[in-house]
PDB file of N, CA and C in Angstrom:
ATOM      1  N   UNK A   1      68.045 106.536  96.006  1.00  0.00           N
ATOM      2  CA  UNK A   1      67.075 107.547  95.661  1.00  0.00           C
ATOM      3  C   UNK A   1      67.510 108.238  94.372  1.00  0.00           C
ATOM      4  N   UNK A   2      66.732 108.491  93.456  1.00  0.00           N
ATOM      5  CA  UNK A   2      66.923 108.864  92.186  1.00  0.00           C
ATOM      6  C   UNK A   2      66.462 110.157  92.297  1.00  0.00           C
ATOM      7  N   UNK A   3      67.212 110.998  91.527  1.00  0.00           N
ATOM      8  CA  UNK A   3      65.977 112.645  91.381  1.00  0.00           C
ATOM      9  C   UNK A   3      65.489 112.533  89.894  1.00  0.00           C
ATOM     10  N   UNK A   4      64.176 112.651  89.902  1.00  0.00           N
ATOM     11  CA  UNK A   4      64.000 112.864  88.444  1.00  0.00           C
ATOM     12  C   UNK A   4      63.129 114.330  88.372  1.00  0.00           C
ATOM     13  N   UNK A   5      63.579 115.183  86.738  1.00  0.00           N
ATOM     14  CA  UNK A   5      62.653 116.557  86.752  1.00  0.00           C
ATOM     15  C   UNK A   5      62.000 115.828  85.198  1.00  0.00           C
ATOM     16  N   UNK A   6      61.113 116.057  85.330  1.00  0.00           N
ATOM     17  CA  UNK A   6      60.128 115.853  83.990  1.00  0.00           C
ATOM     18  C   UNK A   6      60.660 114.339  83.381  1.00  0.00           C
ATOM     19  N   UNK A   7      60.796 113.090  84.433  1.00  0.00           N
ATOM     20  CA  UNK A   7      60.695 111.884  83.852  1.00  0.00           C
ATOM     21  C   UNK A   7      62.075 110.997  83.405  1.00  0.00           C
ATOM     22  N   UNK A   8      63.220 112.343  83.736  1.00  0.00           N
ATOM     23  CA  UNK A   8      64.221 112.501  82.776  1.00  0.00           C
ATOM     24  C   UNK A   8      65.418 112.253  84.594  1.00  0.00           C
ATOM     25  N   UNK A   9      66.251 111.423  84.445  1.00  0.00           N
ATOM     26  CA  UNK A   9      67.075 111.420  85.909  1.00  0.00           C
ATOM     27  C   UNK A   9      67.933 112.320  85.516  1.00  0.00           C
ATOM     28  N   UNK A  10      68.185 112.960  86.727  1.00  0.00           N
ATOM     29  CA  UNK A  10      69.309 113.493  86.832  1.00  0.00           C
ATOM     30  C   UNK A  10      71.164 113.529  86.150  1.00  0.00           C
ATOM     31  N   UNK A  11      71.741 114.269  85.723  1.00  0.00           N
ATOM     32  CA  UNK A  11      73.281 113.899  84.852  1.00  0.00           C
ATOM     33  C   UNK A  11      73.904 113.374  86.238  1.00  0.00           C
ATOM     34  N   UNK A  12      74.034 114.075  87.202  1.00  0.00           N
ATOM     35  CA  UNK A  12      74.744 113.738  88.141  1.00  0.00           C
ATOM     36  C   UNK A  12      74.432 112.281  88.795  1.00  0.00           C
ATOM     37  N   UNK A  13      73.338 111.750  89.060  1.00  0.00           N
ATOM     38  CA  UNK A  13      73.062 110.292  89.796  1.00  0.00           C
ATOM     39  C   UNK A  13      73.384 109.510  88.172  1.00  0.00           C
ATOM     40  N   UNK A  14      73.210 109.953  86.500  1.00  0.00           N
ATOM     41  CA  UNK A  14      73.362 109.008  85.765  1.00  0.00           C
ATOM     42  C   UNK A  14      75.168 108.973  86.300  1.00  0.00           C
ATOM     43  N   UNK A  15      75.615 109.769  86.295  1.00  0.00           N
ATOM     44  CA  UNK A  15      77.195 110.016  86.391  1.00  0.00           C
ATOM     45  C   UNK A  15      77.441 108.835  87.218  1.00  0.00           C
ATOM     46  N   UNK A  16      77.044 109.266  88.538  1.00  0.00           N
ATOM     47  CA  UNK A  16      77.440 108.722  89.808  1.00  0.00           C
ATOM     48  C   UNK A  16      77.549 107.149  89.602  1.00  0.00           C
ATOM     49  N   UNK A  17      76.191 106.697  88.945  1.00  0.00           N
ATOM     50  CA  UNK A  17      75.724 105.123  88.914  1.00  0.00           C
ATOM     51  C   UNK A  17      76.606 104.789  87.649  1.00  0.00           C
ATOM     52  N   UNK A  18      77.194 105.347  87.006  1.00  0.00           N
ATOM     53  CA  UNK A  18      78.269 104.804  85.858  1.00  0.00           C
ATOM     54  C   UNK A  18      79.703 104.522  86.602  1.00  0.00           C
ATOM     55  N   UNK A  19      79.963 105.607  87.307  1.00  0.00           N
ATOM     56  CA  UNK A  19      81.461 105.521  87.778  1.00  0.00           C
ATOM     57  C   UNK A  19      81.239 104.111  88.891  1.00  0.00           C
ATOM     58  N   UNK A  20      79.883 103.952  89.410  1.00  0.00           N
ATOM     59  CA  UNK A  20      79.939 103.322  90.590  1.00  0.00           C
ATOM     60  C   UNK A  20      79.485 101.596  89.649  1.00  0.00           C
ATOM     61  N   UNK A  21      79.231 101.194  88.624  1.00  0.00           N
ATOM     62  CA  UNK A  21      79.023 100.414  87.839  1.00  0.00           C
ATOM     63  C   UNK A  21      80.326 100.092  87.358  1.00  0.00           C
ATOM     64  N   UNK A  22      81.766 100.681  86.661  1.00  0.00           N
ATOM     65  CA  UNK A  22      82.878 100.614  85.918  1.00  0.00           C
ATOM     66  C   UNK A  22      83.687 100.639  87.600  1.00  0.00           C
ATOM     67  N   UNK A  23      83.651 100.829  88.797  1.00  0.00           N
ATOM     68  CA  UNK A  23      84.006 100.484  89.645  1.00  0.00           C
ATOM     69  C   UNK A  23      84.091  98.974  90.311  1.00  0.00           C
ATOM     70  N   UNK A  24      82.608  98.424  90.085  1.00  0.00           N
ATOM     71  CA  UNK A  24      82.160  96.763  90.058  1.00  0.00           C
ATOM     72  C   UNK A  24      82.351  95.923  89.660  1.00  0.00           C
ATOM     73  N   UNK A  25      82.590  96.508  87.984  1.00  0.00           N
ATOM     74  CA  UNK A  25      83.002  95.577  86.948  1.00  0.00           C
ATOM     75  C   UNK A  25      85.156  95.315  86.970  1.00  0.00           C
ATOM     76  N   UNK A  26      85.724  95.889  87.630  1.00  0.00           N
ATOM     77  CA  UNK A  26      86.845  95.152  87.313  1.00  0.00           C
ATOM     78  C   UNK A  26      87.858  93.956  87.885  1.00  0.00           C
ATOM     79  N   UNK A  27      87.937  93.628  87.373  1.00  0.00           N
ATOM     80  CA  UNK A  27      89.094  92.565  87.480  1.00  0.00           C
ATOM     81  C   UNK A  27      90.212  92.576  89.113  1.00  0.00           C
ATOM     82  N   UNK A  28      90.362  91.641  89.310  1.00  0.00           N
ATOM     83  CA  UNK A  28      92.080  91.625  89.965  1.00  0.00           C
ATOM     84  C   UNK A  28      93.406  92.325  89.245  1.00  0.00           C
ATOM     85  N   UNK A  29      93.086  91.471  87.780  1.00  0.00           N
ATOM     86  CA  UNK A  29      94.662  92.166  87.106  1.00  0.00           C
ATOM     87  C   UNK A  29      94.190  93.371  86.766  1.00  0.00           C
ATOM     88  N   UNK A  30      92.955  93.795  86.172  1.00  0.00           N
ATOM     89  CA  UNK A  30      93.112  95.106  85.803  1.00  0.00           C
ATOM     90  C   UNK A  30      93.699  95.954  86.697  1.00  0.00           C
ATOM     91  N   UNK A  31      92.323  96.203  87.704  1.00  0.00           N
ATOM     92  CA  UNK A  31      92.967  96.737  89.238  1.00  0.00           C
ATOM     93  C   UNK A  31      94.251  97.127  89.440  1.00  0.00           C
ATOM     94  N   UNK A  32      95.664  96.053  89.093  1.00  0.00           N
ATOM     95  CA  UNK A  32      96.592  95.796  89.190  1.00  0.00           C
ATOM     96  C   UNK A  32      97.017  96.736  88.110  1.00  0.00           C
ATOM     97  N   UNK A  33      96.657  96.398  87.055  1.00  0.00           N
ATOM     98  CA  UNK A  33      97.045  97.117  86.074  1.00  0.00           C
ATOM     99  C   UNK A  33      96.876  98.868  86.373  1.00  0.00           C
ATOM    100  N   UNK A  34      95.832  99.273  86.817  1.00  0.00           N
ATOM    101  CA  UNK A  34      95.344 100.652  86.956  1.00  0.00           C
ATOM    102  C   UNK A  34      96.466 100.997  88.002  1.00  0.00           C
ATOM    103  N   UNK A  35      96.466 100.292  88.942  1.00  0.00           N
ATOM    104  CA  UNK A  35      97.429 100.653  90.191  1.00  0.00           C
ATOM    105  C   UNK A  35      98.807 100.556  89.705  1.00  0.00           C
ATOM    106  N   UNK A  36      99.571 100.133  88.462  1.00  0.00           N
ATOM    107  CA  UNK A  36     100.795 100.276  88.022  1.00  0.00           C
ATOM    108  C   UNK A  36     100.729 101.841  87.574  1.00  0.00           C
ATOM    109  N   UNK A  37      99.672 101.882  86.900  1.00  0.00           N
ATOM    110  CA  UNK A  37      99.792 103.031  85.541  1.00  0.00           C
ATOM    111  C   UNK A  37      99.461 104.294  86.624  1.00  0.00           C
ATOM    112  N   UNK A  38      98.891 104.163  87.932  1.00  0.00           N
ATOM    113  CA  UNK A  38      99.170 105.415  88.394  1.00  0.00           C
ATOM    114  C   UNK A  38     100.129 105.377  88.973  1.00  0.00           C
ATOM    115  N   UNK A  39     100.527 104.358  89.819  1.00  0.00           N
ATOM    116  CA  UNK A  39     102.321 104.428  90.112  1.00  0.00           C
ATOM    117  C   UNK A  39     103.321 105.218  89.470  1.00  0.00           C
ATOM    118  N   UNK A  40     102.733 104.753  87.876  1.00  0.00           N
ATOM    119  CA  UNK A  40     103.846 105.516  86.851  1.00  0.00           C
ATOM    120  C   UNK A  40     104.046 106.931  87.109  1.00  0.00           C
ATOM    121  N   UNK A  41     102.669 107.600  87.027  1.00  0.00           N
ATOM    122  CA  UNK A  41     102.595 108.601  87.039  1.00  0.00           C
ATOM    123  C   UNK A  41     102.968 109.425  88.236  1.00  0.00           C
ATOM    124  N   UNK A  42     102.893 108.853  89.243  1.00  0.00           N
ATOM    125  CA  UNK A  42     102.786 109.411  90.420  1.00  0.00           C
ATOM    126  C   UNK A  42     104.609 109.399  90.512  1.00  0.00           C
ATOM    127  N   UNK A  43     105.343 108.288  89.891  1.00  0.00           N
ATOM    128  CA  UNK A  43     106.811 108.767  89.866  1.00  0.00           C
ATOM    129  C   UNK A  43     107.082 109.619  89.012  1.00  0.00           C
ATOM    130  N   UNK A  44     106.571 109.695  87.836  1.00  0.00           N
ATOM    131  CA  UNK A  44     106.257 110.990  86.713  1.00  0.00           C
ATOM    132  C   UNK A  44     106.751 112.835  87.760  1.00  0.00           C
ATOM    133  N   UNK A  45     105.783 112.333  87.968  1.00  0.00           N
ATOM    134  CA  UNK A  45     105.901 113.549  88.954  1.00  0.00           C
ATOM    135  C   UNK A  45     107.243 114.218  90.176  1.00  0.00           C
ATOM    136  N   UNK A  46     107.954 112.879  90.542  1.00  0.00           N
ATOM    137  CA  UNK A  46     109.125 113.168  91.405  1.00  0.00           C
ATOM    138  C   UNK A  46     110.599 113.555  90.194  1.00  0.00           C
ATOM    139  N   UNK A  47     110.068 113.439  89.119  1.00  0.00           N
ATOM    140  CA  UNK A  47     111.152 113.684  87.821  1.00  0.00           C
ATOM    141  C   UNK A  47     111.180 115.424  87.904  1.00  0.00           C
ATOM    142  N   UNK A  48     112.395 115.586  87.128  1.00  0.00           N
ATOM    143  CA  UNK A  48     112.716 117.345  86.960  1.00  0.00           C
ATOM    144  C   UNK A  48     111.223 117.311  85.824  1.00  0.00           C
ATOM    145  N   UNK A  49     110.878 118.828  86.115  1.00  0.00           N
ATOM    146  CA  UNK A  49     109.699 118.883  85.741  1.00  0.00           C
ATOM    147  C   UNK A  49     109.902 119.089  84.049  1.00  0.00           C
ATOM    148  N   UNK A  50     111.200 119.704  83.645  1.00  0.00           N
ATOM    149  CA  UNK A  50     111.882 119.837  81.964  1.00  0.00           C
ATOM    150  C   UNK A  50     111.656 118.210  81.577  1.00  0.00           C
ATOM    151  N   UNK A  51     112.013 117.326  82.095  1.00  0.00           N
ATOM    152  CA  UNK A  51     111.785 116.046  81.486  1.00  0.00           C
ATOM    153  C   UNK A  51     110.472 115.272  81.735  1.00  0.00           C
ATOM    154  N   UNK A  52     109.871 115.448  82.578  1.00  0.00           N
ATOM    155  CA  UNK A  52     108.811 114.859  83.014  1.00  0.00           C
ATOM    156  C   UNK A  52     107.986 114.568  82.159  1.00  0.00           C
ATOM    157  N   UNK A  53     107.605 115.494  81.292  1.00  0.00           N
ATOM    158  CA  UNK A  53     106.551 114.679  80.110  1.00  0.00           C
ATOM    159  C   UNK A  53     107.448 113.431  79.267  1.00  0.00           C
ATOM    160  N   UNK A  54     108.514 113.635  79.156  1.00  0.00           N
ATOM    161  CA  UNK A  54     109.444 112.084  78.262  1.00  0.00           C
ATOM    162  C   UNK A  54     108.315 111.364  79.102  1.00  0.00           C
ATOM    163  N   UNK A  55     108.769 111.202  80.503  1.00  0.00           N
ATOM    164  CA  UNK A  55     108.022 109.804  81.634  1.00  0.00           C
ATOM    165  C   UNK A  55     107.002 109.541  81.107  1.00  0.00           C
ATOM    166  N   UNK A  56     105.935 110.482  80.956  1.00  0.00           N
ATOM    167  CA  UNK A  56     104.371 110.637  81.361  1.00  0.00           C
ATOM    168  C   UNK A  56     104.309 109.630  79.632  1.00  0.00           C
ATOM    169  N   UNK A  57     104.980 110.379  78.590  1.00  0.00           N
ATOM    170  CA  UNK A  57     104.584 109.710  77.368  1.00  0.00           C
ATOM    171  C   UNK A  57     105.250 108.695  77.025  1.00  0.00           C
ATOM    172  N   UNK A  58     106.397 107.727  77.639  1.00  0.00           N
ATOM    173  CA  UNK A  58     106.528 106.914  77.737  1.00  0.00           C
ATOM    174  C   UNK A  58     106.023 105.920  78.680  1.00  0.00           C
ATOM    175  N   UNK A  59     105.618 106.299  79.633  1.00  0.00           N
ATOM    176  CA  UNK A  59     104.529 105.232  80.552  1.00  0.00           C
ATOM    177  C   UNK A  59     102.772 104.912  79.527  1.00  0.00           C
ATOM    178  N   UNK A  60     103.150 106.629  79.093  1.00  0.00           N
ATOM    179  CA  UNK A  60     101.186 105.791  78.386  1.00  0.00           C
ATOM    180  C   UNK A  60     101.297 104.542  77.128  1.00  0.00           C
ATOM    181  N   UNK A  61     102.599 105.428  76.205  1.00  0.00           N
ATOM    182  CA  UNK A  61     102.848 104.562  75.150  1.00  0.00           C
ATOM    183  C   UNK A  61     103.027 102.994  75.625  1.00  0.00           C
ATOM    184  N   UNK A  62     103.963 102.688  76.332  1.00  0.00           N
ATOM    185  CA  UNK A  62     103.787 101.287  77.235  1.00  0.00           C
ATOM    186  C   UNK A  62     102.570 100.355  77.177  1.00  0.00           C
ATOM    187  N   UNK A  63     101.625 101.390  77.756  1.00  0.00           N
ATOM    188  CA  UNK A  63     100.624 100.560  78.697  1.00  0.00           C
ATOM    189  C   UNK A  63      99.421 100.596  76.919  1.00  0.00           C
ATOM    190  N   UNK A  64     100.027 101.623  76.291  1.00  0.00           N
ATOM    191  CA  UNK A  64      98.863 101.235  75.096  1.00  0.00           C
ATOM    192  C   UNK A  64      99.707 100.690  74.093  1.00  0.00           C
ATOM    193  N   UNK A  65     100.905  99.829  74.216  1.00  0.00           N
ATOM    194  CA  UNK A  65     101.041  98.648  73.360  1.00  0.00           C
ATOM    195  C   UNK A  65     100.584  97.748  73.531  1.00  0.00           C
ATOM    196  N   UNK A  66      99.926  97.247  74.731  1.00  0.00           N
ATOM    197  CA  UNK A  66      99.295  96.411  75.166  1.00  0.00           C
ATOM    198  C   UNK A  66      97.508  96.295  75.264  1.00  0.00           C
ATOM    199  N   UNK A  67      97.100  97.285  74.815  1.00  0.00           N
ATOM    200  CA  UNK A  67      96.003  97.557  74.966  1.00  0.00           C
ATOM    201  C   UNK A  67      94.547  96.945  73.769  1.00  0.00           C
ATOM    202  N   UNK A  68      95.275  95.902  73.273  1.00  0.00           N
ATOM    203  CA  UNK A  68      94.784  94.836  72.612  1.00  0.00           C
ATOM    204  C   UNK A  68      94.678  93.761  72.663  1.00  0.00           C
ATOM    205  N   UNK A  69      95.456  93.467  74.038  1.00  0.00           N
ATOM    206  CA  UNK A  69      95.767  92.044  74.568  1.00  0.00           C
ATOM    207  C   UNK A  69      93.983  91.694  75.155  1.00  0.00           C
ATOM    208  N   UNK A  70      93.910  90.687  75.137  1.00  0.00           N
ATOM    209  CA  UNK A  70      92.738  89.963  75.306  1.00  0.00           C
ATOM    210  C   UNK A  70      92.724  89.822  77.158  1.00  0.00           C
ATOM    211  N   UNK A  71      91.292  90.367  77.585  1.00  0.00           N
ATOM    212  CA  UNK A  71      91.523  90.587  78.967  1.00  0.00           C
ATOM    213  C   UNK A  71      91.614  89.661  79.647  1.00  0.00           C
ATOM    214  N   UNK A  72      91.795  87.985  78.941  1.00  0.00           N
ATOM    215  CA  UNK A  72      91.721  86.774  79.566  1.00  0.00           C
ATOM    216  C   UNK A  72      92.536  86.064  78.807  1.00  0.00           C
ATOM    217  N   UNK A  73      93.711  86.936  78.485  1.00  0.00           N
ATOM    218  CA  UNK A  73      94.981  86.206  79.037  1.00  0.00           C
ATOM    219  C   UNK A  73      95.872  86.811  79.748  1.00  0.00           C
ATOM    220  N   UNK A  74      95.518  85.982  80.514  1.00  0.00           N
ATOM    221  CA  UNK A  74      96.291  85.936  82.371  1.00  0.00           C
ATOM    222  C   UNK A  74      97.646  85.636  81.858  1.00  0.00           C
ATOM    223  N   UNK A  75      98.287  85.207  81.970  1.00  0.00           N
ATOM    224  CA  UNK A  75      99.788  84.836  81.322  1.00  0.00           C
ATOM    225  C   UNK A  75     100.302  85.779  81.018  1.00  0.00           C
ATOM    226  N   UNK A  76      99.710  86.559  79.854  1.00  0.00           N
ATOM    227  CA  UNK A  76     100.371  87.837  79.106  1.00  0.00           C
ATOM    228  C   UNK A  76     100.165  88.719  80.272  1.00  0.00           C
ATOM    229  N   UNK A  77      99.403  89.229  81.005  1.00  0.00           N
ATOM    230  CA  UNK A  77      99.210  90.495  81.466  1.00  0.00           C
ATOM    231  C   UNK A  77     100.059  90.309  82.974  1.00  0.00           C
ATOM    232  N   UNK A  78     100.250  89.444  83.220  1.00  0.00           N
ATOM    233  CA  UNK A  78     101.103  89.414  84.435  1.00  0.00           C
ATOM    234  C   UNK A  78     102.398  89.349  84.505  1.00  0.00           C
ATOM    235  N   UNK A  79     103.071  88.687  83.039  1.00  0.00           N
ATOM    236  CA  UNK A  79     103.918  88.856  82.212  1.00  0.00           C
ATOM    237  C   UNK A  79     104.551  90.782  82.806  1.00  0.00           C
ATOM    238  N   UNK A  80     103.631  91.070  81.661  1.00  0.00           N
ATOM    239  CA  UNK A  80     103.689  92.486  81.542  1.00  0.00           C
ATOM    240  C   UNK A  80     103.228  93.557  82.756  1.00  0.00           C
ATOM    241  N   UNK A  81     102.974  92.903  83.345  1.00  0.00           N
ATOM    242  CA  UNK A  81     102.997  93.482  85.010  1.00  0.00           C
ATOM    243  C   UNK A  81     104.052  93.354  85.232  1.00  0.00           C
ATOM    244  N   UNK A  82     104.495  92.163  85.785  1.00  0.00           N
ATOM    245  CA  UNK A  82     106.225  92.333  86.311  1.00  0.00           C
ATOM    246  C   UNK A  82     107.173  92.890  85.537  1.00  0.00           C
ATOM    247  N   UNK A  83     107.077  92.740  84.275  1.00  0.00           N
ATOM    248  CA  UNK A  83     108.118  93.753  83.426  1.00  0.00           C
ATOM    249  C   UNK A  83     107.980  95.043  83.915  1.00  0.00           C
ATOM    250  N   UNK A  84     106.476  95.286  83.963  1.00  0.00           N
ATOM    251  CA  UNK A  84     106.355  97.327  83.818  1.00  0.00           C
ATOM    252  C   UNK A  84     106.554  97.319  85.639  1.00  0.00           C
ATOM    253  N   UNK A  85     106.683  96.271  86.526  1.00  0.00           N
ATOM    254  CA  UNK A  85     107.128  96.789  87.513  1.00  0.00           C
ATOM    255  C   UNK A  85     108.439  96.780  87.836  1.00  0.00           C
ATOM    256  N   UNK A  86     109.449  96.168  87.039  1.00  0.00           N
ATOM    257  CA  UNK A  86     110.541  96.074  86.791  1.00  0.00           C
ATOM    258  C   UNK A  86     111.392  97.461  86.406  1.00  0.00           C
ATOM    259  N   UNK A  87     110.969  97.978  85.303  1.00  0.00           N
ATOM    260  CA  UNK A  87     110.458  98.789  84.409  1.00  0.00           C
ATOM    261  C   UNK A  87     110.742 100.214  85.806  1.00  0.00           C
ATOM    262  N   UNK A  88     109.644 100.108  86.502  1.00  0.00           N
ATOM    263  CA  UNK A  88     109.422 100.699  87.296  1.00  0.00           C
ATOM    264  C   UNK A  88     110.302 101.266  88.750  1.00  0.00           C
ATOM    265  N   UNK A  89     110.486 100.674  88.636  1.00  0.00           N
ATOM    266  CA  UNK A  89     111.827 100.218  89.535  1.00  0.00           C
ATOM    267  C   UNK A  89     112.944 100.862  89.251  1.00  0.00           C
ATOM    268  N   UNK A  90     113.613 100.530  88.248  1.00  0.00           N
ATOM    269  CA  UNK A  90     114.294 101.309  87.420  1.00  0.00           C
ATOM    270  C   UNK A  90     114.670 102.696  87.164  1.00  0.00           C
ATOM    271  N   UNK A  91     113.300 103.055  86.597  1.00  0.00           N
ATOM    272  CA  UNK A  91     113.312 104.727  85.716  1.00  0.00           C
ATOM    273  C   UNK A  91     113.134 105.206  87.126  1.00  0.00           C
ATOM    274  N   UNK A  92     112.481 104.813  88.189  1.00  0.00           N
ATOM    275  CA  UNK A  92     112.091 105.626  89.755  1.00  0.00           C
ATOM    276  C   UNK A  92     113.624 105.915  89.908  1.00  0.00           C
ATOM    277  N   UNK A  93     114.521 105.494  90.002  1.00  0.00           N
ATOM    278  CA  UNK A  93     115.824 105.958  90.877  1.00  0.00           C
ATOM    279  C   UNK A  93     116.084 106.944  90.473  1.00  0.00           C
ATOM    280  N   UNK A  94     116.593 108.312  91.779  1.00  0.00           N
ATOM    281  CA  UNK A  94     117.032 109.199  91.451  1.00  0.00           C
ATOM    282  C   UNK A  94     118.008 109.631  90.301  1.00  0.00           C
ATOM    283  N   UNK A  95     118.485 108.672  90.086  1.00  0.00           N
ATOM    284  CA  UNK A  95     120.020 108.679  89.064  1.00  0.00           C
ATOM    285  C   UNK A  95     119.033 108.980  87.431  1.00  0.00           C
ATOM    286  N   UNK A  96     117.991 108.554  87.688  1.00  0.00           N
ATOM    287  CA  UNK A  96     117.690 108.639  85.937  1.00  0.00           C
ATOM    288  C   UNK A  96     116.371 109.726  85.788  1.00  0.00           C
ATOM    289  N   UNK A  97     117.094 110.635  84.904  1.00  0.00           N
ATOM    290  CA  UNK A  97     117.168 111.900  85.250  1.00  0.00           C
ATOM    291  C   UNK A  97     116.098 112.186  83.728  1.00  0.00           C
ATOM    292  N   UNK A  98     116.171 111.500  82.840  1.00  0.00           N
ATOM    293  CA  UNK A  98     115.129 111.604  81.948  1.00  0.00           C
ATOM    294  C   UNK A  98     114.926 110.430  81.071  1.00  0.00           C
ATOM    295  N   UNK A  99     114.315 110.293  80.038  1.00  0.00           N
ATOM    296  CA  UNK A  99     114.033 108.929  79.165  1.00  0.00           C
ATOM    297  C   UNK A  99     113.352 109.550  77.771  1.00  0.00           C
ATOM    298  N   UNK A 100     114.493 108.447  76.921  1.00  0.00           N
ATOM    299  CA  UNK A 100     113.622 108.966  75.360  1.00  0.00           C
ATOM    300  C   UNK A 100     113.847 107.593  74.759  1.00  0.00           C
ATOM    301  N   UNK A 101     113.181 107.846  73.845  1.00  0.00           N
ATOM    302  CA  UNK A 101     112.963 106.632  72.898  1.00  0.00           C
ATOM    303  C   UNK A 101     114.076 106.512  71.866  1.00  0.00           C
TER     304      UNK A 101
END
């Protein structure tokens, strides 16, 4: 059901039917991909909160060196999945206490 006032739909159902459209459209690896990059973050967060942005801006920088790779190559991006879960693995242990470049 659509609401329309003067012909014109609603922001909220255009909203709704976008998020629920970019929901349809993705991938396995992306998926995968999205579910790393909040991982990141979500360990972002168990960091001392003085260092925590290093994490946050080294997880984005990461994920946008890659962000030119062609979404059909499979090879590369799974590649770079297991690295950044590697990666991941890693910077999570309590012992590492901040990260810089």
């Amino acid at each position: 059901m659509v609401q329309q006032v003067n012909n014109v739909k609603s922001p909220c159902i255009i909203q709704l039917r976008y998020t629920q459209h970019l929901k349809m459209r993705l991938s396995g690896l992306q998926k995968e991909v999205l579910g790393l990059y909040r991982q990141c973050l979500r360990e972002c967060r168990k960091k001392p909160e003085a260092t925590r942005k290093h994490f946050q801006t080294f997880a984005r920088e990461e994920f946008e060196k890659s962000i030119s790779l062609d979404k059909r190559d499979f090879s590369a991006i799974e590649f770079l999945l297991r690295k950044g879960r590697r990666q991941l693995e890693m910077y999570a242990s309590p012992g590492v206490k901040d990260i810089r470049k």
